[in-house]
N, C-alpha and C. Protein backbone atom coordinates (compact mmCIF):
# COMPACT_ATOMS: atom_id res chain seq x y z
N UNK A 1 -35.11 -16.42 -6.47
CA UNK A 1 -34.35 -15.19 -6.34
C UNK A 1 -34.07 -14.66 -7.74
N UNK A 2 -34.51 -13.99 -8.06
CA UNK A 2 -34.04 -13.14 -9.23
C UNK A 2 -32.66 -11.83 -9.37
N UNK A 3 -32.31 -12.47 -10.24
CA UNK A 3 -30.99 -11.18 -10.30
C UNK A 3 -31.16 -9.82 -11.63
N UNK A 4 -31.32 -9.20 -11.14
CA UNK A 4 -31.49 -8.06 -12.30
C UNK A 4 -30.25 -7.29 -13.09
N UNK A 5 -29.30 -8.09 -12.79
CA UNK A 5 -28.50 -7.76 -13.73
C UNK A 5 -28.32 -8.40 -15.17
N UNK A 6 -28.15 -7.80 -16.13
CA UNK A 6 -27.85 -8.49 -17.29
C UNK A 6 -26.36 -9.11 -17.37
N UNK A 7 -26.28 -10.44 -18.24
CA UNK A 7 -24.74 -10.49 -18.27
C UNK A 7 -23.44 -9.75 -18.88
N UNK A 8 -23.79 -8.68 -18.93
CA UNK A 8 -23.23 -7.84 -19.43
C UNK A 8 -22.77 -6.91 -18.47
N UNK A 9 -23.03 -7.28 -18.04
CA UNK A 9 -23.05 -6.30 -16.41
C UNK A 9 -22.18 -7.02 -15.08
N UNK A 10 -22.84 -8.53 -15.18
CA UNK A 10 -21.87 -9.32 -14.84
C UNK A 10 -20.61 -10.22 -14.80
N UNK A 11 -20.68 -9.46 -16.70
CA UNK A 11 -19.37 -9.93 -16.90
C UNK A 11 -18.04 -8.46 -16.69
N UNK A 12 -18.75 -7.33 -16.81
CA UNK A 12 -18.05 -6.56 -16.76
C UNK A 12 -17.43 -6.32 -15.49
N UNK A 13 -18.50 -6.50 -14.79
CA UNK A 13 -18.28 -6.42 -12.68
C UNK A 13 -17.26 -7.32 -12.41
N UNK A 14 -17.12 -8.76 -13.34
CA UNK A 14 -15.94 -9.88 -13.07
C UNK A 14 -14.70 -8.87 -13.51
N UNK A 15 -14.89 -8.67 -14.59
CA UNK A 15 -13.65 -8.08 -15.36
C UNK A 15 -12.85 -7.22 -14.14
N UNK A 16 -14.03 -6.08 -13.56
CA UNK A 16 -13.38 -4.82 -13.11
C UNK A 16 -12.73 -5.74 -11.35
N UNK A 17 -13.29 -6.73 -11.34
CA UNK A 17 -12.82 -7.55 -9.80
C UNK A 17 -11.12 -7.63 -10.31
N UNK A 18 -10.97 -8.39 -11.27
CA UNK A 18 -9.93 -9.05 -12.02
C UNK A 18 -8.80 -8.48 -12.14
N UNK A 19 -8.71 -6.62 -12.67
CA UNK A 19 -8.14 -6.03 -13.02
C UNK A 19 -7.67 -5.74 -11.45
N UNK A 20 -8.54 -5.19 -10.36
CA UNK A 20 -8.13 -4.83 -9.55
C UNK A 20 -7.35 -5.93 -8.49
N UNK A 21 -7.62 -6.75 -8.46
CA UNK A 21 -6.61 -7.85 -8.04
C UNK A 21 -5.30 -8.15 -8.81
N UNK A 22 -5.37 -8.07 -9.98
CA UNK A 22 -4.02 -8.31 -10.90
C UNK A 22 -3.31 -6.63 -10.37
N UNK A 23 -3.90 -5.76 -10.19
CA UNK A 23 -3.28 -4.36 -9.78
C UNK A 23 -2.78 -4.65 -8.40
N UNK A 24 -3.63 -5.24 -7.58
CA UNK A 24 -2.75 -5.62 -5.72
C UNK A 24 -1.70 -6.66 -5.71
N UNK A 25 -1.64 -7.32 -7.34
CA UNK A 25 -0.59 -8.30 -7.05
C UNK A 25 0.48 -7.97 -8.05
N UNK A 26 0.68 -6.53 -8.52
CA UNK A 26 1.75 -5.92 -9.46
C UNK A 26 1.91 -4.62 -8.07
N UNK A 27 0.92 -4.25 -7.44
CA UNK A 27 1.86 -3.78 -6.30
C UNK A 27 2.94 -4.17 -5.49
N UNK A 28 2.51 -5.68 -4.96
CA UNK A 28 3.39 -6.34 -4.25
C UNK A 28 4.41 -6.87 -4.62
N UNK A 29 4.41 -7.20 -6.11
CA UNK A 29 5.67 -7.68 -6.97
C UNK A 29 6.35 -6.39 -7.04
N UNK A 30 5.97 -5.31 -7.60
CA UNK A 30 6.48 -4.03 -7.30
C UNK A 30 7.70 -4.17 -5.59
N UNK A 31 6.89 -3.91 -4.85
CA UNK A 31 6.97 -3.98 -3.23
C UNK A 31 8.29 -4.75 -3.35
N UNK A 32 8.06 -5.91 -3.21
CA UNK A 32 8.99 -6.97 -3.08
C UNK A 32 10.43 -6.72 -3.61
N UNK A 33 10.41 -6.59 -4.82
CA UNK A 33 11.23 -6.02 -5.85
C UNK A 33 12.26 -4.93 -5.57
N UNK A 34 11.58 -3.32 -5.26
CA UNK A 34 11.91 -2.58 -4.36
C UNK A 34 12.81 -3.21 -3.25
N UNK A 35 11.85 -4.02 -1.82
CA UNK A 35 12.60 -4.00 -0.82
C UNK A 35 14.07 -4.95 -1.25
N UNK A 36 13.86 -6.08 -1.99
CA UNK A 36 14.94 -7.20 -2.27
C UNK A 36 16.48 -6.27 -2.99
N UNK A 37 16.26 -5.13 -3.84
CA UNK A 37 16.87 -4.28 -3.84
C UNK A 37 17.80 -3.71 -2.73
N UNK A 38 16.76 -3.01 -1.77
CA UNK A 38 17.27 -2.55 -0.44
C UNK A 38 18.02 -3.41 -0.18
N UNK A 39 17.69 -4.34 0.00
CA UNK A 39 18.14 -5.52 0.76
C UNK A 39 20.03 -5.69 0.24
N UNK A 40 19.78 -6.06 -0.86
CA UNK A 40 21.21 -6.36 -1.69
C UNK A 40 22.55 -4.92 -1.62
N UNK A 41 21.47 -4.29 -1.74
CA UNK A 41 22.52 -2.83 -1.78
C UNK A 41 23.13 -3.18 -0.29
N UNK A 42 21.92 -2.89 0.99
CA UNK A 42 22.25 -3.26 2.41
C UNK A 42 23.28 -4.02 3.01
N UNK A 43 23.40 -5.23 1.86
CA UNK A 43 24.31 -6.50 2.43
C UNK A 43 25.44 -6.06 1.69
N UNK A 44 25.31 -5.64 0.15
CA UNK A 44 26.77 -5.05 -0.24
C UNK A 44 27.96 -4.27 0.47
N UNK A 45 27.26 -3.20 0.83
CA UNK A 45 27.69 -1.98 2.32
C UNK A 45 27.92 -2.84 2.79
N UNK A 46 27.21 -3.56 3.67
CA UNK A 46 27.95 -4.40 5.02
C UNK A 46 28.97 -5.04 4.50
N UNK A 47 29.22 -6.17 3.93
CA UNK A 47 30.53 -6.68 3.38
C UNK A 47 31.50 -5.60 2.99
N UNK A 48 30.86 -4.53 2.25
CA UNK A 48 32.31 -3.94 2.60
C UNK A 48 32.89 -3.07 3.41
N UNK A 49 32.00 -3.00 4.61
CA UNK A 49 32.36 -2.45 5.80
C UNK A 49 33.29 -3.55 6.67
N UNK A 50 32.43 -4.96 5.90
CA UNK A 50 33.42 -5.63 7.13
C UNK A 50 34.68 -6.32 6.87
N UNK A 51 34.95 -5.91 5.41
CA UNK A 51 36.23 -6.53 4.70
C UNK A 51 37.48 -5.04 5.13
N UNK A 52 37.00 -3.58 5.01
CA UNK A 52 37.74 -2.55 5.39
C UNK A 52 38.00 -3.47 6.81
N UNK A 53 37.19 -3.13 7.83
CA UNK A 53 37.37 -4.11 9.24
C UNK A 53 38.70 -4.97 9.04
N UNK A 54 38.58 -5.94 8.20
CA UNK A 54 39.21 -6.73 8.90
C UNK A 54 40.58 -6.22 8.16
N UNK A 55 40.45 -5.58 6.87
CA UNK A 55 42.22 -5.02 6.66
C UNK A 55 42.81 -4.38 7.45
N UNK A 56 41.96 -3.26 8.35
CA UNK A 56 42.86 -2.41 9.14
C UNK A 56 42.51 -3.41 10.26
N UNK A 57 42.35 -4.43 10.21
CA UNK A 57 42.95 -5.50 11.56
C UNK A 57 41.65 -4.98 12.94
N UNK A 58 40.80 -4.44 12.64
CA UNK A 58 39.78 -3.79 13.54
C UNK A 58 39.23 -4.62 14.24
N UNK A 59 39.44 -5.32 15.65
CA UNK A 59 38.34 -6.43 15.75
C UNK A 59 36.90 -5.85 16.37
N UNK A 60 37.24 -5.61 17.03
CA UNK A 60 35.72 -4.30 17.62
C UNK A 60 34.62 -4.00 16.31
N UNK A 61 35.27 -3.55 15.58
CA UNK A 61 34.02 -3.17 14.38
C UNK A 61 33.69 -4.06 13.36
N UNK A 62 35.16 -4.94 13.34
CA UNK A 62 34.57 -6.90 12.51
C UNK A 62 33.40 -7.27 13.07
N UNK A 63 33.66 -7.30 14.54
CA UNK A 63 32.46 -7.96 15.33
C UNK A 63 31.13 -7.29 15.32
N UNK A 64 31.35 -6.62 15.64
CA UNK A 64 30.02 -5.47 14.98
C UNK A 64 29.23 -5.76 14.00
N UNK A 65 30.02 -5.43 12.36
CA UNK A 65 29.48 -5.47 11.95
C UNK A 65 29.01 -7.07 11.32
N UNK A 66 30.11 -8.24 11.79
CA UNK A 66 29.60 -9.40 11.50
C UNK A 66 28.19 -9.81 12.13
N UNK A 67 28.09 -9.24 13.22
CA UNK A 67 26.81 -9.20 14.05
C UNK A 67 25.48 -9.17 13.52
N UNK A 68 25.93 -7.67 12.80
CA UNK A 68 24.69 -7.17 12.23
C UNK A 68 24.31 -7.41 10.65
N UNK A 69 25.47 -8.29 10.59
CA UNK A 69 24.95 -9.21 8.90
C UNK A 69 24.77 -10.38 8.88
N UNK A 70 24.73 -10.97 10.25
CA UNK A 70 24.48 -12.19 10.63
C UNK A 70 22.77 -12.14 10.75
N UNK A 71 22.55 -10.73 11.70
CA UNK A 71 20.97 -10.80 11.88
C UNK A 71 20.31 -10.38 10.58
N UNK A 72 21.21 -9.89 9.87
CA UNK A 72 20.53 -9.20 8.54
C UNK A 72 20.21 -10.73 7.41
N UNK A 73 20.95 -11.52 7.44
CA UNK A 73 20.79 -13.16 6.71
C UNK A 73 19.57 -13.67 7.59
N UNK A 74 19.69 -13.71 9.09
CA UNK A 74 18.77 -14.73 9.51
C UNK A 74 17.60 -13.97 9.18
N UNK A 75 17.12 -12.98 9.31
CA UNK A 75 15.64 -12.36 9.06
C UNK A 75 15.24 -12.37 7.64
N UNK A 76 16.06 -11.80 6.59
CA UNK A 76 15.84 -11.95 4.90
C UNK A 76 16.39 -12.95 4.72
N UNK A 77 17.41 -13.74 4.84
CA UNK A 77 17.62 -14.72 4.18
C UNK A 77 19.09 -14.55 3.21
């Protein structure tokens, strides 16, 4: 089998593989980064939705929102 490329060609074709994979994995660090953000801001709000809650003695909306920061830990963590 003969290959007609020179290595120059095949080293460059590695290179351009290389770059573009190091680019899909500075997206996702990107990505990640971003959502873990969301995330923190998300859980901030909730705690202090559910600390107002419990000063004005609210149990209806404690429960609520303990609910929904309970499911918000078990899914992210």
């Amino acid at each position: 089998m003969k290959n007609d490329k020179s290595y120059s060609d095949l080293a460059e074709s590695s290179s351009l593989k290389k770059r573009k994979v190091n680019a899909t994995l500075q997206e996702v660090f990107i990505d990640m980064i971003i959502h873990e953000a969301i995330l923190k801001e998300k859980k901030s709000k909730l705690q202090k939705q559910i600390d107002d809650a419990l000063d004005l003695k609210d149990k209806k909306e404690f429960m609520l929102l303990s609910h929904e920061m309970k499911h918000l830990i078990t899914l992210f963590g």
